[in-house]
PDB file of N, CA and C in Angstrom:
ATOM      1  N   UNK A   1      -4.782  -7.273   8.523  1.00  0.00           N
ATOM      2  CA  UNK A   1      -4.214  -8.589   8.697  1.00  0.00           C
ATOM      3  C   UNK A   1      -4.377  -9.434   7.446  1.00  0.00           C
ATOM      4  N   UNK A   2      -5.230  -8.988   6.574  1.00  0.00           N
ATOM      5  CA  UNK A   2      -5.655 -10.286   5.465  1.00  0.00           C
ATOM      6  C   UNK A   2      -4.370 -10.058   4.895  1.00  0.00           C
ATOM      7  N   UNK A   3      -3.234  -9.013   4.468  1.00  0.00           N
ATOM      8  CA  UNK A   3      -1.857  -9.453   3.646  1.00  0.00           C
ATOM      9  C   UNK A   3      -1.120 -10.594   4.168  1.00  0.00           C
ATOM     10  N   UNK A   4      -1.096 -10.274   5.715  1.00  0.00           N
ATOM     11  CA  UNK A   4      -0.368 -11.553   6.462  1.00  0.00           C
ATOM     12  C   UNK A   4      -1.082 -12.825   6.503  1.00  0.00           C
ATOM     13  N   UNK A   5      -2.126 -13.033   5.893  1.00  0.00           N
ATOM     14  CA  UNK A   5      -2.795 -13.936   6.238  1.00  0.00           C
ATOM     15  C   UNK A   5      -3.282 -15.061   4.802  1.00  0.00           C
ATOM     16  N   UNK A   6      -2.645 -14.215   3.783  1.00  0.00           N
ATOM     17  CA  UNK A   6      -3.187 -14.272   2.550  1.00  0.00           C
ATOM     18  C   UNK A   6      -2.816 -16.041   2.279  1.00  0.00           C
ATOM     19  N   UNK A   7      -3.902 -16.639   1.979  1.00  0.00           N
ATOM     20  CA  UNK A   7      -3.486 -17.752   1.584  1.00  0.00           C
ATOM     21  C   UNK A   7      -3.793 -19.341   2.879  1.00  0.00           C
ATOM     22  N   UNK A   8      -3.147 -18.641   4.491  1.00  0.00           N
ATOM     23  CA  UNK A   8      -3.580 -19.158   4.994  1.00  0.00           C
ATOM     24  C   UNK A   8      -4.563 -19.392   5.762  1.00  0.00           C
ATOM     25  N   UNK A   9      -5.132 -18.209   5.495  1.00  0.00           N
ATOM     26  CA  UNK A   9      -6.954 -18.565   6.428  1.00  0.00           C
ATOM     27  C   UNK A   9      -7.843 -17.646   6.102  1.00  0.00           C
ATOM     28  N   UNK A  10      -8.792 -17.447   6.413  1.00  0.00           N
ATOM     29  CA  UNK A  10     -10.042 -16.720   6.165  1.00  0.00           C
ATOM     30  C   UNK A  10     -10.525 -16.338   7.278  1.00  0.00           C
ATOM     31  N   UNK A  11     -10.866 -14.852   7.410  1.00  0.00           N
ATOM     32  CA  UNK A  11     -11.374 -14.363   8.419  1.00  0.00           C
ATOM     33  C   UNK A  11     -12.884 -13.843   8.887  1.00  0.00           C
ATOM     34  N   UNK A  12     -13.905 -14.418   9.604  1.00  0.00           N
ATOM     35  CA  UNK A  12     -15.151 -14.093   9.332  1.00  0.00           C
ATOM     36  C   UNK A  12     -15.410 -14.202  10.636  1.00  0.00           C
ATOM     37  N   UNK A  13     -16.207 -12.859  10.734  1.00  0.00           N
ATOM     38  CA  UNK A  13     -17.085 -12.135  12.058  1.00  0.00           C
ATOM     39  C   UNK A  13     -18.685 -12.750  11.723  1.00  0.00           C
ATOM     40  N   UNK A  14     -18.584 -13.390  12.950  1.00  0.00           N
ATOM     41  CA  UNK A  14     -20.261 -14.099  13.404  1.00  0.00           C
ATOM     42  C   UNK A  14     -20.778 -12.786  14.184  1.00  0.00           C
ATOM     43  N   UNK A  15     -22.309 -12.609  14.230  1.00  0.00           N
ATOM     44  CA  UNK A  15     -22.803 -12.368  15.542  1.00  0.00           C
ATOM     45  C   UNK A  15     -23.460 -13.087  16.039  1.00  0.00           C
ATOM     46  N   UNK A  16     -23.308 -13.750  16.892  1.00  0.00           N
ATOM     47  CA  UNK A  16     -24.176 -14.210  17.978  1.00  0.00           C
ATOM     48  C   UNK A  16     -25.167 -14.610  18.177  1.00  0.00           C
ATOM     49  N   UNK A  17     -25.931 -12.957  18.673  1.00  0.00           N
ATOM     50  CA  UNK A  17     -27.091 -12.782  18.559  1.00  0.00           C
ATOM     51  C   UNK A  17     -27.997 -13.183  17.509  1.00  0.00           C
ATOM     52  N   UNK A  18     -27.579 -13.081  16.523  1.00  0.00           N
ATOM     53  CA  UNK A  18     -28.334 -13.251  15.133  1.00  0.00           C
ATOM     54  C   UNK A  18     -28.178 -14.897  14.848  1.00  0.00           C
ATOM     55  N   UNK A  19     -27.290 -15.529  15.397  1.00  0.00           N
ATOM     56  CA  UNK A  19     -26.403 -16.819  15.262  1.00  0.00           C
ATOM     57  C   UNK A  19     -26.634 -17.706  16.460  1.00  0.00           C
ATOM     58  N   UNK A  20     -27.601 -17.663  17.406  1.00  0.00           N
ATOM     59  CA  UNK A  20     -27.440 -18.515  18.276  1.00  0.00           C
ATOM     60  C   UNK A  20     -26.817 -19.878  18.469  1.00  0.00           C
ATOM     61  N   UNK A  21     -27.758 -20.514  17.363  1.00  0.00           N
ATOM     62  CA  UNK A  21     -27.218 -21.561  16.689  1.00  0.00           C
ATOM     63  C   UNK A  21     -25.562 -22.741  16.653  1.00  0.00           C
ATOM     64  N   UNK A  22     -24.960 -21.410  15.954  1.00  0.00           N
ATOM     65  CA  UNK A  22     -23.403 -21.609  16.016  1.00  0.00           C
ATOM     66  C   UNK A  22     -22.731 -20.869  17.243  1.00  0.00           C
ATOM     67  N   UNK A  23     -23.175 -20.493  18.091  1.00  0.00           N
ATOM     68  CA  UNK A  23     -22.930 -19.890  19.127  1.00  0.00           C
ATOM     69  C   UNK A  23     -22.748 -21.400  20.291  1.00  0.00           C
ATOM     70  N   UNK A  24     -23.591 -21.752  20.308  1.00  0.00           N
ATOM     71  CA  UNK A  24     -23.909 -22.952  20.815  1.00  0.00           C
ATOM     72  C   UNK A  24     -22.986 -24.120  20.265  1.00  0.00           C
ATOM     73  N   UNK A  25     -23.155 -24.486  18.971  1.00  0.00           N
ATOM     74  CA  UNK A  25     -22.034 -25.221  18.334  1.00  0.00           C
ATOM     75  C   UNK A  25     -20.862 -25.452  18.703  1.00  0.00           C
ATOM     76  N   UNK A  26     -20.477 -24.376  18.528  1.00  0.00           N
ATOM     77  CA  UNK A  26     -18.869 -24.116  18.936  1.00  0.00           C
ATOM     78  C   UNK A  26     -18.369 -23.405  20.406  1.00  0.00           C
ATOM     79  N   UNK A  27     -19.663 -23.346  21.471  1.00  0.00           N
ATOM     80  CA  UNK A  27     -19.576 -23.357  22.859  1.00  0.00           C
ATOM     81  C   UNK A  27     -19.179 -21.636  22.999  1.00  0.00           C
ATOM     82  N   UNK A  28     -19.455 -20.992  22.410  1.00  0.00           N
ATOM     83  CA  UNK A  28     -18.703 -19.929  22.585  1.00  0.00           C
ATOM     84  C   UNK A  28     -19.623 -19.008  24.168  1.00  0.00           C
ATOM     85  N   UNK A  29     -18.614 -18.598  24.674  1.00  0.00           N
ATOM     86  CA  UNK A  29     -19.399 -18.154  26.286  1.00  0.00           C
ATOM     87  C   UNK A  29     -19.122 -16.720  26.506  1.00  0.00           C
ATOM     88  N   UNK A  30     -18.252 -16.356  25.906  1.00  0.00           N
ATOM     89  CA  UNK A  30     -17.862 -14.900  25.773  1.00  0.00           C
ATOM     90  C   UNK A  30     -17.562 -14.072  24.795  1.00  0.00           C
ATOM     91  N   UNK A  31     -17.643 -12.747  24.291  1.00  0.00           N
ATOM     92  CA  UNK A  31     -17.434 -12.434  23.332  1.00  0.00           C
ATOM     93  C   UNK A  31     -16.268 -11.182  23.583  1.00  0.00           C
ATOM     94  N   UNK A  32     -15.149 -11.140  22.534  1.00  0.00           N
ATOM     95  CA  UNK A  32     -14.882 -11.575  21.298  1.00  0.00           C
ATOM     96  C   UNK A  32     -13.956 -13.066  21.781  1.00  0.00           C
ATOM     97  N   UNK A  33     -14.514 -13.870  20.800  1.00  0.00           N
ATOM     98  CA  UNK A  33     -14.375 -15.434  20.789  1.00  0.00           C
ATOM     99  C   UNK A  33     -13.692 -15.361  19.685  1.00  0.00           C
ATOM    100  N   UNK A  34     -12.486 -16.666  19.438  1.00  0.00           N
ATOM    101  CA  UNK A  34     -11.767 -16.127  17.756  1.00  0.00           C
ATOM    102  C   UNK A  34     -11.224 -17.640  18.056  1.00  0.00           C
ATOM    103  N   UNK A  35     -12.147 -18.614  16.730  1.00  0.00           N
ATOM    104  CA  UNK A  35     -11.612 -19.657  17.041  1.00  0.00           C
ATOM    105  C   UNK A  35     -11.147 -20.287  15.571  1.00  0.00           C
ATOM    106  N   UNK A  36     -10.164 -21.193  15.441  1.00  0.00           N
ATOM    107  CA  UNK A  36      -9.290 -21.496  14.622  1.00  0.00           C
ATOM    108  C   UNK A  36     -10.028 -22.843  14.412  1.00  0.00           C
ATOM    109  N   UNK A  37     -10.363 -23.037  13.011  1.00  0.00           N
ATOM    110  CA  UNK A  37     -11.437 -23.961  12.314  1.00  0.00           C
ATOM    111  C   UNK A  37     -10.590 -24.897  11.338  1.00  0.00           C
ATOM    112  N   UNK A  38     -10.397 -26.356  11.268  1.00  0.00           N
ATOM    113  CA  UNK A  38     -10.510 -26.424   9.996  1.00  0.00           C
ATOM    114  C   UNK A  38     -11.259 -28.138   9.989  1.00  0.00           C
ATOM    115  N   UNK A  39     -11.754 -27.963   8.684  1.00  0.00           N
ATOM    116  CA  UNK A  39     -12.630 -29.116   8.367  1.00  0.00           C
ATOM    117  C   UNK A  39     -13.759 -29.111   9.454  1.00  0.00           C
ATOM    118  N   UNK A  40     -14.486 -27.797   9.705  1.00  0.00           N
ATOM    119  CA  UNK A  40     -15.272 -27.499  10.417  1.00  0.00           C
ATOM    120  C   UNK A  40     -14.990 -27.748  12.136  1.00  0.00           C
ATOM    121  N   UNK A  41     -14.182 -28.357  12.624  1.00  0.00           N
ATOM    122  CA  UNK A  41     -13.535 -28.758  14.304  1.00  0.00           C
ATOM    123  C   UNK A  41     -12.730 -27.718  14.393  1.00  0.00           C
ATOM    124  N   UNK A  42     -13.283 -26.972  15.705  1.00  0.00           N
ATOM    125  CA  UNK A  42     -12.057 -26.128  16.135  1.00  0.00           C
ATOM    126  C   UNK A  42     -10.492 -26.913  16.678  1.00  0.00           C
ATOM    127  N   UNK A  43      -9.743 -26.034  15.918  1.00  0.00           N
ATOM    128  CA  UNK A  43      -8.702 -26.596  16.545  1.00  0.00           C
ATOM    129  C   UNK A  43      -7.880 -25.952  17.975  1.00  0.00           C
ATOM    130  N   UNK A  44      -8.026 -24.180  17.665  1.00  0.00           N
ATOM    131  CA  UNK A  44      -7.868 -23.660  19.329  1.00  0.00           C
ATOM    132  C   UNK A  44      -8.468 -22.778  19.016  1.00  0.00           C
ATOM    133  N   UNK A  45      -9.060 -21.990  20.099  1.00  0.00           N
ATOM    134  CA  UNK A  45      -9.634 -20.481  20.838  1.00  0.00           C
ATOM    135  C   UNK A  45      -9.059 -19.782  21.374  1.00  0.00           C
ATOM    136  N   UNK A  46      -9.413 -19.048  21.311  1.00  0.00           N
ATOM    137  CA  UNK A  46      -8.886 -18.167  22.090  1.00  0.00           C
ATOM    138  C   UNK A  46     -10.002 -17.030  22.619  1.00  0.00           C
ATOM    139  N   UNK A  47     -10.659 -16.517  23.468  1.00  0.00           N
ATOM    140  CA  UNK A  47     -11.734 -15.404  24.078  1.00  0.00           C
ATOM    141  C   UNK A  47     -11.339 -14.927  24.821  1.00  0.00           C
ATOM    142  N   UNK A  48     -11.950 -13.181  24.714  1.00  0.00           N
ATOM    143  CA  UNK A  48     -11.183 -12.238  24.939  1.00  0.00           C
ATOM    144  C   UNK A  48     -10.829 -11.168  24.233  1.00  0.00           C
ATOM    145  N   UNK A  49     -10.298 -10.074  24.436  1.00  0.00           N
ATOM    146  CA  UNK A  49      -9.590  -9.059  23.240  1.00  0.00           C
ATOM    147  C   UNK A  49      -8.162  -9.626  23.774  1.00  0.00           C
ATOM    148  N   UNK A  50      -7.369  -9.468  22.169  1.00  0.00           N
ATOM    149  CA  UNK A  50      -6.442  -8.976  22.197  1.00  0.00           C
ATOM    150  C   UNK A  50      -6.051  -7.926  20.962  1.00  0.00           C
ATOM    151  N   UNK A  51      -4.801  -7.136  21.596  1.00  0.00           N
ATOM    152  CA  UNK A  51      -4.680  -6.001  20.130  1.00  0.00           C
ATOM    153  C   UNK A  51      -3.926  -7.076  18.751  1.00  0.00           C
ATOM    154  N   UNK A  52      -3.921  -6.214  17.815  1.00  0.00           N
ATOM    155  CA  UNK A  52      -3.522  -6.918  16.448  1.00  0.00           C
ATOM    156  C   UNK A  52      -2.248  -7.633  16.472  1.00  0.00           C
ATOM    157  N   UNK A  53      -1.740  -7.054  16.757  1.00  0.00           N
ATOM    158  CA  UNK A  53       0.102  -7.742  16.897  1.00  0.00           C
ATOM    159  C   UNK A  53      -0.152  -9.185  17.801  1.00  0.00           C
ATOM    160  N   UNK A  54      -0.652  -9.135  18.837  1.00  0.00           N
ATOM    161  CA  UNK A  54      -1.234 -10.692  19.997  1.00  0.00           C
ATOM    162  C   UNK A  54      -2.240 -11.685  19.119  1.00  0.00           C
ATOM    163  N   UNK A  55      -2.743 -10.925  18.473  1.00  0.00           N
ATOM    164  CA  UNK A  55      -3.917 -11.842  17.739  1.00  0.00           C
ATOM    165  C   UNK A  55      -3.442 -12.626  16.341  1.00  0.00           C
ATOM    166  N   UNK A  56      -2.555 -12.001  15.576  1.00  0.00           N
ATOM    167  CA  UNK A  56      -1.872 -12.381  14.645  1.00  0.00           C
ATOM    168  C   UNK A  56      -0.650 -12.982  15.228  1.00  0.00           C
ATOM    169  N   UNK A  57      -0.050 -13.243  15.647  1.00  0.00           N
ATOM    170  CA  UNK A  57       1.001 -14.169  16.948  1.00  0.00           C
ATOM    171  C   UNK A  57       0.211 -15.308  17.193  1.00  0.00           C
ATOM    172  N   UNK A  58      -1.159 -14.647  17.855  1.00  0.00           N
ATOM    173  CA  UNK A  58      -1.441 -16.376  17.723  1.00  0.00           C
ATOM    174  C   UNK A  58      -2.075 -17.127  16.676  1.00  0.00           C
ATOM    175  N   UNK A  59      -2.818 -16.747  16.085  1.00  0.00           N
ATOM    176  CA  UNK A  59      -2.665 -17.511  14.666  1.00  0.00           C
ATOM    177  C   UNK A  59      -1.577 -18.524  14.111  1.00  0.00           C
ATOM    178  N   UNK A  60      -0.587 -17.180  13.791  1.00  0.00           N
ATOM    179  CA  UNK A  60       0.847 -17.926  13.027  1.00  0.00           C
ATOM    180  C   UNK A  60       1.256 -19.100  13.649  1.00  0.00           C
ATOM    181  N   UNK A  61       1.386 -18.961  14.977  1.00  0.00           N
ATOM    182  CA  UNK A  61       1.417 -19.376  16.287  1.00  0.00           C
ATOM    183  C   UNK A  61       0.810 -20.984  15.861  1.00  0.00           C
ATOM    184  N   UNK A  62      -0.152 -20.738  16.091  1.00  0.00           N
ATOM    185  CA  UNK A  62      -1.224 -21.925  16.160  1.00  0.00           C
ATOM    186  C   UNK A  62      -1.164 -22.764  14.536  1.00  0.00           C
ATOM    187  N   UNK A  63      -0.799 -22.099  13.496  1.00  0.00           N
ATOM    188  CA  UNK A  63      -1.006 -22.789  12.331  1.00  0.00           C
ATOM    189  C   UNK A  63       0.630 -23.665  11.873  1.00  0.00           C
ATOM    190  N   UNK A  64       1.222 -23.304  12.728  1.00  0.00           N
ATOM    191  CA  UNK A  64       2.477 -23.803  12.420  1.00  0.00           C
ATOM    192  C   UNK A  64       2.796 -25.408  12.181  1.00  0.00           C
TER     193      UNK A  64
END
């Protein structure tokens, strides 16, 4: 995904466990949690799997 993505966002895997902290922060209650940040405020979530094609949809989706 980073070609499609190049430019507009950055992608970074937390754990949790190791992260309570920001776990808490950003309310997260389930994992995989994938939330859309900027100027540190989420702007949407999404939790749950989805496959690559759903997950990149919503992104684009969401940054529009």
């Amino acid at each position: 995904m980073a070609g499609e993505l190049a430019g507009r966002g950055a992608v970074v895997q937390v754990n949790t466990e190791e992260n309570p902290v920001l776990a808490t922060r950003f309310g997260i209650r389930g994992i995989p949690a994938v939330l859309l940040l900027e100027k540190g405020k989420v702007i949407t979530r999404q939790e749950g799997a989805l496959d690559r094609t759903s997950l990149l949809n919503w992104f684009l989706n969401a940054v529009k």
